[in-house]
PDB file of N, CA and C in Angstrom:
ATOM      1  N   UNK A   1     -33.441 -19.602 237.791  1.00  0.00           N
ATOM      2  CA  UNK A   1     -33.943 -20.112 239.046  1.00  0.00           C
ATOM      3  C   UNK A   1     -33.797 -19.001 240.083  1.00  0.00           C
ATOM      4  N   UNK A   2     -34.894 -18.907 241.104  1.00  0.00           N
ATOM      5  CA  UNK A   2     -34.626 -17.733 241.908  1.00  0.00           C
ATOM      6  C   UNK A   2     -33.887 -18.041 243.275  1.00  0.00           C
ATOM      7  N   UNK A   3     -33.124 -16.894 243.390  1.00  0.00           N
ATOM      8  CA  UNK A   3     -32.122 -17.349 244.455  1.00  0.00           C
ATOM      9  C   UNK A   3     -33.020 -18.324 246.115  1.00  0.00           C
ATOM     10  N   UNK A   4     -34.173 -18.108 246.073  1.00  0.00           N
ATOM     11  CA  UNK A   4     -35.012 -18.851 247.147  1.00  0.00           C
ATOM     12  C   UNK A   4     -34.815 -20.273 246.800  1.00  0.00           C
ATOM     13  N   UNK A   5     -35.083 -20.611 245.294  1.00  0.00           N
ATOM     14  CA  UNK A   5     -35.228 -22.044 245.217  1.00  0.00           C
ATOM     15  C   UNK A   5     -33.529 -22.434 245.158  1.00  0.00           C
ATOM     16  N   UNK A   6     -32.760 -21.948 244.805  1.00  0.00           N
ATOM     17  CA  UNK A   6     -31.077 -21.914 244.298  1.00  0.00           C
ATOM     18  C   UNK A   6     -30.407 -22.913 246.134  1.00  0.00           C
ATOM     19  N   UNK A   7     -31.143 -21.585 246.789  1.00  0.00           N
ATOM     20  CA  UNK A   7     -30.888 -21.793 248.796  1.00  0.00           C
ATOM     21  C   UNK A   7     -31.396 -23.220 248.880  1.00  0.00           C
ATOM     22  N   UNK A   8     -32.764 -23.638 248.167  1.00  0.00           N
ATOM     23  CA  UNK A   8     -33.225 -24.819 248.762  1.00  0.00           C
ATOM     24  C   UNK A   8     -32.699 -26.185 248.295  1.00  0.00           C
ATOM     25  N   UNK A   9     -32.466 -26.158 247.051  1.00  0.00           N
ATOM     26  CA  UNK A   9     -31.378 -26.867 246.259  1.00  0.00           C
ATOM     27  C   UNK A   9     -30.782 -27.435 246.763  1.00  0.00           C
ATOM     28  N   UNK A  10     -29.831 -26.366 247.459  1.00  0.00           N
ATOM     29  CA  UNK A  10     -28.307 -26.602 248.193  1.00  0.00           C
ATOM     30  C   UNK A  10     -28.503 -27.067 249.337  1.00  0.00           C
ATOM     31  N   UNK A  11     -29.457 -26.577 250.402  1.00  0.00           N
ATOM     32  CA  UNK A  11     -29.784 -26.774 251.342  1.00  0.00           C
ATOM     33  C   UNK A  11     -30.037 -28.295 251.576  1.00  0.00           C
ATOM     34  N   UNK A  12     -31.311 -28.788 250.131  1.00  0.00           N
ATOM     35  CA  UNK A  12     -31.526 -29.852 250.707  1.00  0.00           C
ATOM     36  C   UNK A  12     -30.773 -31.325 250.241  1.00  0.00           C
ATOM     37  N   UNK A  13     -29.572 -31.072 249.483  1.00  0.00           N
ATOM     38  CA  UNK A  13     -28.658 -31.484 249.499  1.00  0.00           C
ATOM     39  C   UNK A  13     -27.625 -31.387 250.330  1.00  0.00           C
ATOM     40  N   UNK A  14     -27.395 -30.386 251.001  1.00  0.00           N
ATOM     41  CA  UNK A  14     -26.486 -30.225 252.095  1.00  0.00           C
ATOM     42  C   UNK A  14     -26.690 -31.401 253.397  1.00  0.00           C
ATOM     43  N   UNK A  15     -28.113 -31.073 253.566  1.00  0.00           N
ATOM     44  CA  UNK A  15     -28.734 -31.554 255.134  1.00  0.00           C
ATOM     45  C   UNK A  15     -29.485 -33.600 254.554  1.00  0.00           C
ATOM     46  N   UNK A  16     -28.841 -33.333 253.296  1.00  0.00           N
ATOM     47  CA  UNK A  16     -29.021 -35.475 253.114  1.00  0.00           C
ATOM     48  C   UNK A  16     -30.022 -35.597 252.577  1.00  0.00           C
ATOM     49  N   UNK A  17     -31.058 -34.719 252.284  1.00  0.00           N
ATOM     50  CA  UNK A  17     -32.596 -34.844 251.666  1.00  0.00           C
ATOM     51  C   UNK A  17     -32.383 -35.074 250.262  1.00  0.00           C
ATOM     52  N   UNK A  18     -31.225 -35.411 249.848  1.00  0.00           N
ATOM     53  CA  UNK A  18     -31.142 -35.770 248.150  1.00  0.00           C
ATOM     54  C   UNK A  18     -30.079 -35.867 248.051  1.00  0.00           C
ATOM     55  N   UNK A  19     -29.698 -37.539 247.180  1.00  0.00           N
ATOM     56  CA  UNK A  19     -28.039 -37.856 246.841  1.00  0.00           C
ATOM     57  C   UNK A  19     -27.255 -37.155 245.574  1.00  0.00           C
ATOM     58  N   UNK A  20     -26.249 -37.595 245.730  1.00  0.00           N
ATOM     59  CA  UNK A  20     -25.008 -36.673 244.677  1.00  0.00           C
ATOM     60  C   UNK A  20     -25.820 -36.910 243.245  1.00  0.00           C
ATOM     61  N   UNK A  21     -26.240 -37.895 242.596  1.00  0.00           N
ATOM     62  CA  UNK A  21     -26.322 -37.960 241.220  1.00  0.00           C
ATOM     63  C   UNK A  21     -27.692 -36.851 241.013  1.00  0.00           C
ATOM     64  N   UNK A  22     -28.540 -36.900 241.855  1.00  0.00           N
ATOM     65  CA  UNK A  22     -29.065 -36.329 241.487  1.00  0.00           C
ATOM     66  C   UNK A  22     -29.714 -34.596 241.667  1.00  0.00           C
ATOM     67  N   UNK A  23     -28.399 -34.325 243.465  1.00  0.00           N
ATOM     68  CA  UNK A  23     -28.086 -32.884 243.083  1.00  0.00           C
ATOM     69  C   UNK A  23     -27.326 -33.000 242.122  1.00  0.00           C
ATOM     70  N   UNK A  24     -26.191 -33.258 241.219  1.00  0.00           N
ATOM     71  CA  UNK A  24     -25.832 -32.833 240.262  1.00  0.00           C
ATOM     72  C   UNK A  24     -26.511 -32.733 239.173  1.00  0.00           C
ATOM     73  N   UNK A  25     -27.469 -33.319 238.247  1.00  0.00           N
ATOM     74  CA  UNK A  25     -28.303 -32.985 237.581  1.00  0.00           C
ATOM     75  C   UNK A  25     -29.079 -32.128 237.592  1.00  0.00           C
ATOM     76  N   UNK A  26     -29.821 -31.736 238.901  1.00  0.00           N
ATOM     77  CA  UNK A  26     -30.291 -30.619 239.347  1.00  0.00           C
ATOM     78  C   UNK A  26     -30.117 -29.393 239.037  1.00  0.00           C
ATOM     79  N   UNK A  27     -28.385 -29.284 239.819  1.00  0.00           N
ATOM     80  CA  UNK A  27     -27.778 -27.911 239.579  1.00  0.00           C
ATOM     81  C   UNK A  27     -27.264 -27.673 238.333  1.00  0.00           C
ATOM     82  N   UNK A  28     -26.530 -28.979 237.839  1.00  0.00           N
ATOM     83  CA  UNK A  28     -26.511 -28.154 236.134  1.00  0.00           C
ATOM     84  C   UNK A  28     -27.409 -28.012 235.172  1.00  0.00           C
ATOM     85  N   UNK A  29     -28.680 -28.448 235.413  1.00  0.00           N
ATOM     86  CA  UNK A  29     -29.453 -27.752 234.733  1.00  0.00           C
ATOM     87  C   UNK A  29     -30.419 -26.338 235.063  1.00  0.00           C
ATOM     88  N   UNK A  30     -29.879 -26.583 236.265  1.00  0.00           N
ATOM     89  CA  UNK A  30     -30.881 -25.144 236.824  1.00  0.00           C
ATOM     90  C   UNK A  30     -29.387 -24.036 235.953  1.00  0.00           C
ATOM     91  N   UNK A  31     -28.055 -24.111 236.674  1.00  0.00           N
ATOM     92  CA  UNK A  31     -26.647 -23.538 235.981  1.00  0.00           C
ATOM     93  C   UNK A  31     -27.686 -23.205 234.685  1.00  0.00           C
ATOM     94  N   UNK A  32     -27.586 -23.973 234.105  1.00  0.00           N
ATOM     95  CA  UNK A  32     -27.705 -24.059 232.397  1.00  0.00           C
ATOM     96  C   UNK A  32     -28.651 -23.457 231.881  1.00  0.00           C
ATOM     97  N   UNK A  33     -29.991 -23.144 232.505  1.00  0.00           N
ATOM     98  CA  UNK A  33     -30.893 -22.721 232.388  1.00  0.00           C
ATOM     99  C   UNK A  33     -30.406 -21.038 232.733  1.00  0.00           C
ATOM    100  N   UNK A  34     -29.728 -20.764 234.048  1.00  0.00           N
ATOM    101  CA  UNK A  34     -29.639 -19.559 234.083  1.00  0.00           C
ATOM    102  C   UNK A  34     -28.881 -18.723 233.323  1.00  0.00           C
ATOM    103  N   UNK A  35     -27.555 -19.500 232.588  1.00  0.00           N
ATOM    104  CA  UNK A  35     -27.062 -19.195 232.092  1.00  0.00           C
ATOM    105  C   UNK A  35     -27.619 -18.371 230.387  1.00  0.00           C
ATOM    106  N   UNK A  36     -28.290 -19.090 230.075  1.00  0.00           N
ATOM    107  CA  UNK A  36     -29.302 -19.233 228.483  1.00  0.00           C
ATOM    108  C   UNK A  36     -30.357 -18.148 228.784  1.00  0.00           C
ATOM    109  N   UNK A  37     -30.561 -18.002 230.311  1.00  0.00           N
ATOM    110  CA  UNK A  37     -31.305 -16.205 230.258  1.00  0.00           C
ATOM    111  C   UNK A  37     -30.796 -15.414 230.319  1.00  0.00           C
ATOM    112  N   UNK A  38     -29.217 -15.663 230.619  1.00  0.00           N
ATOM    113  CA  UNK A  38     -28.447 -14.327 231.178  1.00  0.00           C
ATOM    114  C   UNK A  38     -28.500 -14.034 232.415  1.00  0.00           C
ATOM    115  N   UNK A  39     -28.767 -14.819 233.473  1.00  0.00           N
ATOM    116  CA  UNK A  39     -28.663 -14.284 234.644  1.00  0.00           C
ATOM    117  C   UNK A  39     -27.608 -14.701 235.580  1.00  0.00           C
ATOM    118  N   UNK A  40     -27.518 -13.743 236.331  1.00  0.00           N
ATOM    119  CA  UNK A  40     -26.199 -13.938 237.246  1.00  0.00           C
ATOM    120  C   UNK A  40     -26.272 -14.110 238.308  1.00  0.00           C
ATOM    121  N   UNK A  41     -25.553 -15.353 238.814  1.00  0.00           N
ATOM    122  CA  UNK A  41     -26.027 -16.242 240.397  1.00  0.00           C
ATOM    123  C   UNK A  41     -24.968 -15.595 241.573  1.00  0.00           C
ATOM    124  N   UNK A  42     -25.561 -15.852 242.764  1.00  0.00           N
ATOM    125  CA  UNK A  42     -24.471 -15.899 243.709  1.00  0.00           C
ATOM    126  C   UNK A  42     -23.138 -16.185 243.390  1.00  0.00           C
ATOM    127  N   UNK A  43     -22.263 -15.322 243.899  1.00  0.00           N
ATOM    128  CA  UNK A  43     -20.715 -15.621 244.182  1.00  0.00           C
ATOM    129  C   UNK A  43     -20.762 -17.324 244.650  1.00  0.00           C
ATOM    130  N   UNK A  44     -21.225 -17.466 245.719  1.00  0.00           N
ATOM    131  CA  UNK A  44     -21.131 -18.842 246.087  1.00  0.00           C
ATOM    132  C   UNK A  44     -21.896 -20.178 245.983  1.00  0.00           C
ATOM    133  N   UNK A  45     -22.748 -20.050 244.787  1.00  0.00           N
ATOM    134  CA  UNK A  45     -23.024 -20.675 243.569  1.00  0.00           C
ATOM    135  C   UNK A  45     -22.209 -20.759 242.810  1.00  0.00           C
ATOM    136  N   UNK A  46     -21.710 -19.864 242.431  1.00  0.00           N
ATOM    137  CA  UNK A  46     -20.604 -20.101 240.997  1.00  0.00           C
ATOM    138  C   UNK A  46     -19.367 -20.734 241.733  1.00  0.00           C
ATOM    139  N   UNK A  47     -18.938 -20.474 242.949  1.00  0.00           N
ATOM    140  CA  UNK A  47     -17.892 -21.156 243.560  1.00  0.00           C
ATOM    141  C   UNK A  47     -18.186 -23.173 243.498  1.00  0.00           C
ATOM    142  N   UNK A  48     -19.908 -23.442 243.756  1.00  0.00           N
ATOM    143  CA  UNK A  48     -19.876 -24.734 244.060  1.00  0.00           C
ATOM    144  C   UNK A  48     -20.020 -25.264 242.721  1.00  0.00           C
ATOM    145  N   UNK A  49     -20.136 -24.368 241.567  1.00  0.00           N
ATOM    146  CA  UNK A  49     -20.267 -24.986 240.413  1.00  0.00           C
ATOM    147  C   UNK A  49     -18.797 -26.153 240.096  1.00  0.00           C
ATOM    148  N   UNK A  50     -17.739 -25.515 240.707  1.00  0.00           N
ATOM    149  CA  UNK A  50     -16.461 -26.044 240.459  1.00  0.00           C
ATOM    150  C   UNK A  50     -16.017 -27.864 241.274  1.00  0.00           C
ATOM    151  N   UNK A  51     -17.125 -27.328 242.319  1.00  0.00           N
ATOM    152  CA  UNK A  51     -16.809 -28.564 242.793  1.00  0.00           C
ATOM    153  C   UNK A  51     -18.465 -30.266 242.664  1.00  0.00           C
ATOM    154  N   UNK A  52     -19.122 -29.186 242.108  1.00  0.00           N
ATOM    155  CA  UNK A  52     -19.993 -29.968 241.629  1.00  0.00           C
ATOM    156  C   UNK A  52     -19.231 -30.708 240.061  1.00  0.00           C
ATOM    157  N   UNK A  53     -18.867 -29.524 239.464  1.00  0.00           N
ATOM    158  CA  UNK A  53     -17.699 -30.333 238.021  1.00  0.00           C
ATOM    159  C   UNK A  53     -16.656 -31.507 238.323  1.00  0.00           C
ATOM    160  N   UNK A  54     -16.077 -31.323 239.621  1.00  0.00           N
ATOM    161  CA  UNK A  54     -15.138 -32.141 240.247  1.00  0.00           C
ATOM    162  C   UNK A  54     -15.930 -33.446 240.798  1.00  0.00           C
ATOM    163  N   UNK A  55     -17.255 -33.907 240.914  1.00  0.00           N
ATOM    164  CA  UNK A  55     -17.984 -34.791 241.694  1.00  0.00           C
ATOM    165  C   UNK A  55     -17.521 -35.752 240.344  1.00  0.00           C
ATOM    166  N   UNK A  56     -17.634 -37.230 240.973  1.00  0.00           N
ATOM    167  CA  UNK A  56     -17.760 -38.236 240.738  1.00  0.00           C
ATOM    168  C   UNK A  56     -18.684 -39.119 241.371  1.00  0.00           C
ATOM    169  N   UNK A  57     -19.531 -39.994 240.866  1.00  0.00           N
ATOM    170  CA  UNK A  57     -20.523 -40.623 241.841  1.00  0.00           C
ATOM    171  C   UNK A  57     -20.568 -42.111 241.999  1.00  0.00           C
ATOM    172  N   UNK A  58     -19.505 -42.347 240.863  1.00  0.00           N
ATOM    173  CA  UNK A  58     -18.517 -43.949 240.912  1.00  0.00           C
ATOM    174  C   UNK A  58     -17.502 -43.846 241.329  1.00  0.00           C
ATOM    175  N   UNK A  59     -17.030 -44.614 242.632  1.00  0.00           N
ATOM    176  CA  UNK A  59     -16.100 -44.736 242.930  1.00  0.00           C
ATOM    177  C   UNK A  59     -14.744 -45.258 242.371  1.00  0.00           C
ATOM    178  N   UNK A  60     -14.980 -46.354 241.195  1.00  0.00           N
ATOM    179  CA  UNK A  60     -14.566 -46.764 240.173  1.00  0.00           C
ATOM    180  C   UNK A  60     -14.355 -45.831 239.406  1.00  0.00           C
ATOM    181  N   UNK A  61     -14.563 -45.070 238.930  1.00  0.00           N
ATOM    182  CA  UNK A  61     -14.100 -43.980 237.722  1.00  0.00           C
ATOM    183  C   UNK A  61     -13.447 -42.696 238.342  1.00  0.00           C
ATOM    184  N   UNK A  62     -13.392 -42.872 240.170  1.00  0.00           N
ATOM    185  CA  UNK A  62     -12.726 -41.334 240.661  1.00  0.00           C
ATOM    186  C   UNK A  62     -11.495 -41.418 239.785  1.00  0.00           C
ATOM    187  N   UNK A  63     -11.142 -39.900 239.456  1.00  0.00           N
ATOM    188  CA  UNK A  63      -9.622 -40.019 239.350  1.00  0.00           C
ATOM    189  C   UNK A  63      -9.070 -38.855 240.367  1.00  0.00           C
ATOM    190  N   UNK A  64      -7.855 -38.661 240.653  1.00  0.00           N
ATOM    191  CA  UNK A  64      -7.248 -38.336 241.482  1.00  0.00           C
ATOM    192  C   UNK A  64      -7.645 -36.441 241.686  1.00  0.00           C
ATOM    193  N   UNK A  65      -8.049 -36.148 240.749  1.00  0.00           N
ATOM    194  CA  UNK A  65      -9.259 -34.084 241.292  1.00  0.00           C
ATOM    195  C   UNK A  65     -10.231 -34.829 241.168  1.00  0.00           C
ATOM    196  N   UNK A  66     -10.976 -35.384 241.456  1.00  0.00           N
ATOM    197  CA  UNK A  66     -12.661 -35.701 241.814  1.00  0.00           C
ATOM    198  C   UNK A  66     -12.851 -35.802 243.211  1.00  0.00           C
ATOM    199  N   UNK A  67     -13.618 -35.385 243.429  1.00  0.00           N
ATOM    200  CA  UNK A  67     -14.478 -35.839 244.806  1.00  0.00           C
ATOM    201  C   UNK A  67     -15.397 -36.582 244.945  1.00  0.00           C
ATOM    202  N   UNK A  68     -15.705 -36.994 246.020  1.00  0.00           N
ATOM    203  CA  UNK A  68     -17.180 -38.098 246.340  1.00  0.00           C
ATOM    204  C   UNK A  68     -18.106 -36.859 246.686  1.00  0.00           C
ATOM    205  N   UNK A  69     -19.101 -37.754 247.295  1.00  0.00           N
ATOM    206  CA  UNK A  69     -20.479 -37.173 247.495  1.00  0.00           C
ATOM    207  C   UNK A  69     -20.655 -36.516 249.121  1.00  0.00           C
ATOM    208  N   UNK A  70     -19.601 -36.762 250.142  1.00  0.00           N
ATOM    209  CA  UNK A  70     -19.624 -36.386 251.275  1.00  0.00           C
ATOM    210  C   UNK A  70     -18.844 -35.117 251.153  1.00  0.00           C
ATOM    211  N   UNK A  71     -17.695 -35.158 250.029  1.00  0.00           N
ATOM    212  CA  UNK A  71     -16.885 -34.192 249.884  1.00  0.00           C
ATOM    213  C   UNK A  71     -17.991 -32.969 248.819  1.00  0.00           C
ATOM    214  N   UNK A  72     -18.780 -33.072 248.154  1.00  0.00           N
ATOM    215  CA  UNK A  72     -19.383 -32.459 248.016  1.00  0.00           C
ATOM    216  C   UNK A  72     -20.481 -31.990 248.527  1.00  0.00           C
ATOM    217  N   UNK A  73     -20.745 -32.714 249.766  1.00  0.00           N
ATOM    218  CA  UNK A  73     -21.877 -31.960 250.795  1.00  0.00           C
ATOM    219  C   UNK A  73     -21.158 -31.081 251.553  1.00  0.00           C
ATOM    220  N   UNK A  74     -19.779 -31.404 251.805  1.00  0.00           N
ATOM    221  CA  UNK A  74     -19.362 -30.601 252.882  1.00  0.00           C
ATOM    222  C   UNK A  74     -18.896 -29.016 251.817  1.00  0.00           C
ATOM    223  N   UNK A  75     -18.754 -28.773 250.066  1.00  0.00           N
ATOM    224  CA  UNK A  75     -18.338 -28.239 250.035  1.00  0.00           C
ATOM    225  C   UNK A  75     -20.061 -27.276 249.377  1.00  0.00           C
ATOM    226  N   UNK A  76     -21.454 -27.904 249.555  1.00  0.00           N
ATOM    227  CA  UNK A  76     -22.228 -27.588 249.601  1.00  0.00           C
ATOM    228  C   UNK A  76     -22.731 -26.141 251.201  1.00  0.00           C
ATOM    229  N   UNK A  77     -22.335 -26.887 252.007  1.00  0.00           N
ATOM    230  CA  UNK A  77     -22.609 -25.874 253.359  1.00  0.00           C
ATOM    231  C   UNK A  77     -21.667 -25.088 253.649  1.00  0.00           C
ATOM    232  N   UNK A  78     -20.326 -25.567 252.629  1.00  0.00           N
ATOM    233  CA  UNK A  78     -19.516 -23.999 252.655  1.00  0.00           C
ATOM    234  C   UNK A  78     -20.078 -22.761 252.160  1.00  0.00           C
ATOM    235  N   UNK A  79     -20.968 -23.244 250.698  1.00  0.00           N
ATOM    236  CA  UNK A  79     -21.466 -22.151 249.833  1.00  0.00           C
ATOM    237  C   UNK A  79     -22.620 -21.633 250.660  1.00  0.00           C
ATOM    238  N   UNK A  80     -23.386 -22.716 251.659  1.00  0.00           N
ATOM    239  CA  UNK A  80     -24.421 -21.892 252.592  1.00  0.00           C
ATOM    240  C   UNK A  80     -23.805 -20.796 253.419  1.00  0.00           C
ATOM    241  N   UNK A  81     -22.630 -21.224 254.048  1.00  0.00           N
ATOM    242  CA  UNK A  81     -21.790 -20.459 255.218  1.00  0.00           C
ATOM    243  C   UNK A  81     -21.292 -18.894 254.292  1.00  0.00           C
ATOM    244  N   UNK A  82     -20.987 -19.201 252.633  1.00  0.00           N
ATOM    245  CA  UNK A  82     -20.827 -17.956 252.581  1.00  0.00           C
ATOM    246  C   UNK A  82     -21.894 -17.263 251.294  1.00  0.00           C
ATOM    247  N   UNK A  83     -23.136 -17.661 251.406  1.00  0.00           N
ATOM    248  CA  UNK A  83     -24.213 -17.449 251.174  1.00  0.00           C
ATOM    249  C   UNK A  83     -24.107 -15.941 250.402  1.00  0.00           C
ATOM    250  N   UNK A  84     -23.983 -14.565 251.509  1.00  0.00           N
ATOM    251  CA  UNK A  84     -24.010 -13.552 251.284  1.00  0.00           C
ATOM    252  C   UNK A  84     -23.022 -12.421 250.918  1.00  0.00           C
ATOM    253  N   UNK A  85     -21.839 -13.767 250.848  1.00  0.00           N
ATOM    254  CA  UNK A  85     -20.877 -13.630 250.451  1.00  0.00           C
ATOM    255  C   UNK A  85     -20.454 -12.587 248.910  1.00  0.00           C
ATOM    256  N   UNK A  86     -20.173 -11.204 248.928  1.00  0.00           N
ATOM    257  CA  UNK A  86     -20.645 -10.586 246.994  1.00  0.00           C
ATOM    258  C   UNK A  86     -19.675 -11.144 246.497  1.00  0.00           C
ATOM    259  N   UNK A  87     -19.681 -10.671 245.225  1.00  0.00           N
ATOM    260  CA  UNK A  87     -18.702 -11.000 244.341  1.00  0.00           C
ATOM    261  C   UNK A  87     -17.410 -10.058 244.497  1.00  0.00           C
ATOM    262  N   UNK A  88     -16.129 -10.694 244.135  1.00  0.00           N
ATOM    263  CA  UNK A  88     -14.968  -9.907 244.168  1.00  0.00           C
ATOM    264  C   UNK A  88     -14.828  -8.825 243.293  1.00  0.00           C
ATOM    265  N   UNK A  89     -14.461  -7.511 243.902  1.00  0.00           N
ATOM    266  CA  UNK A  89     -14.471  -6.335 242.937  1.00  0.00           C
ATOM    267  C   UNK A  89     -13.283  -7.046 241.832  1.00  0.00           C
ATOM    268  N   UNK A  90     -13.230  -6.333 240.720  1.00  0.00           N
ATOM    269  CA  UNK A  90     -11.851  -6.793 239.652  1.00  0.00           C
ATOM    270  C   UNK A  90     -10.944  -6.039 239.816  1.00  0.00           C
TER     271      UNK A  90
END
């Protein structure tokens, strides 16, 4: 997926234009897809991958590391805020 559509993704999940179940489907298959070409995403993509893994979208099945869907918007416009953020040297 190219980092334009990756921005809009997030974006329009960030700003409410699409709920948790189905940015998460979204992004792990776009993830999954990029992964199976070999390509390598934003630093802060791979950061929201962790908390997209952590989403829950039943409140009934949270367990105590899951987040809801507000907690994953807010940790959506972090990854906007650090957008241009590179990757850490090793």
């Amino acid at each position: 997926m190219s980092e334009f559509d990756w921005k809009n993704l997030i974006e329009t999940f960030a700003s409410g234009g699409m709920d948790g179940p189905t940015f998460e489907q979204a992004f792990l298959q776009a993830r999954r897809a990029d992964i199976e070409a070999g390509l390598s995403g934003r630093f802060a993509v791979d950061l929201l991958f962790y908390e997209v893994d952590a989403y829950c979208s039943d409140p009934a099945l949270m367990g105590p590391e899951d987040i809801d869907v507000e907690q994953l918007r807010i940790a959506a416009r972090r990854c906007l805020a650090r957008w241009d953020e590179p990757w850490p040297k090793i």
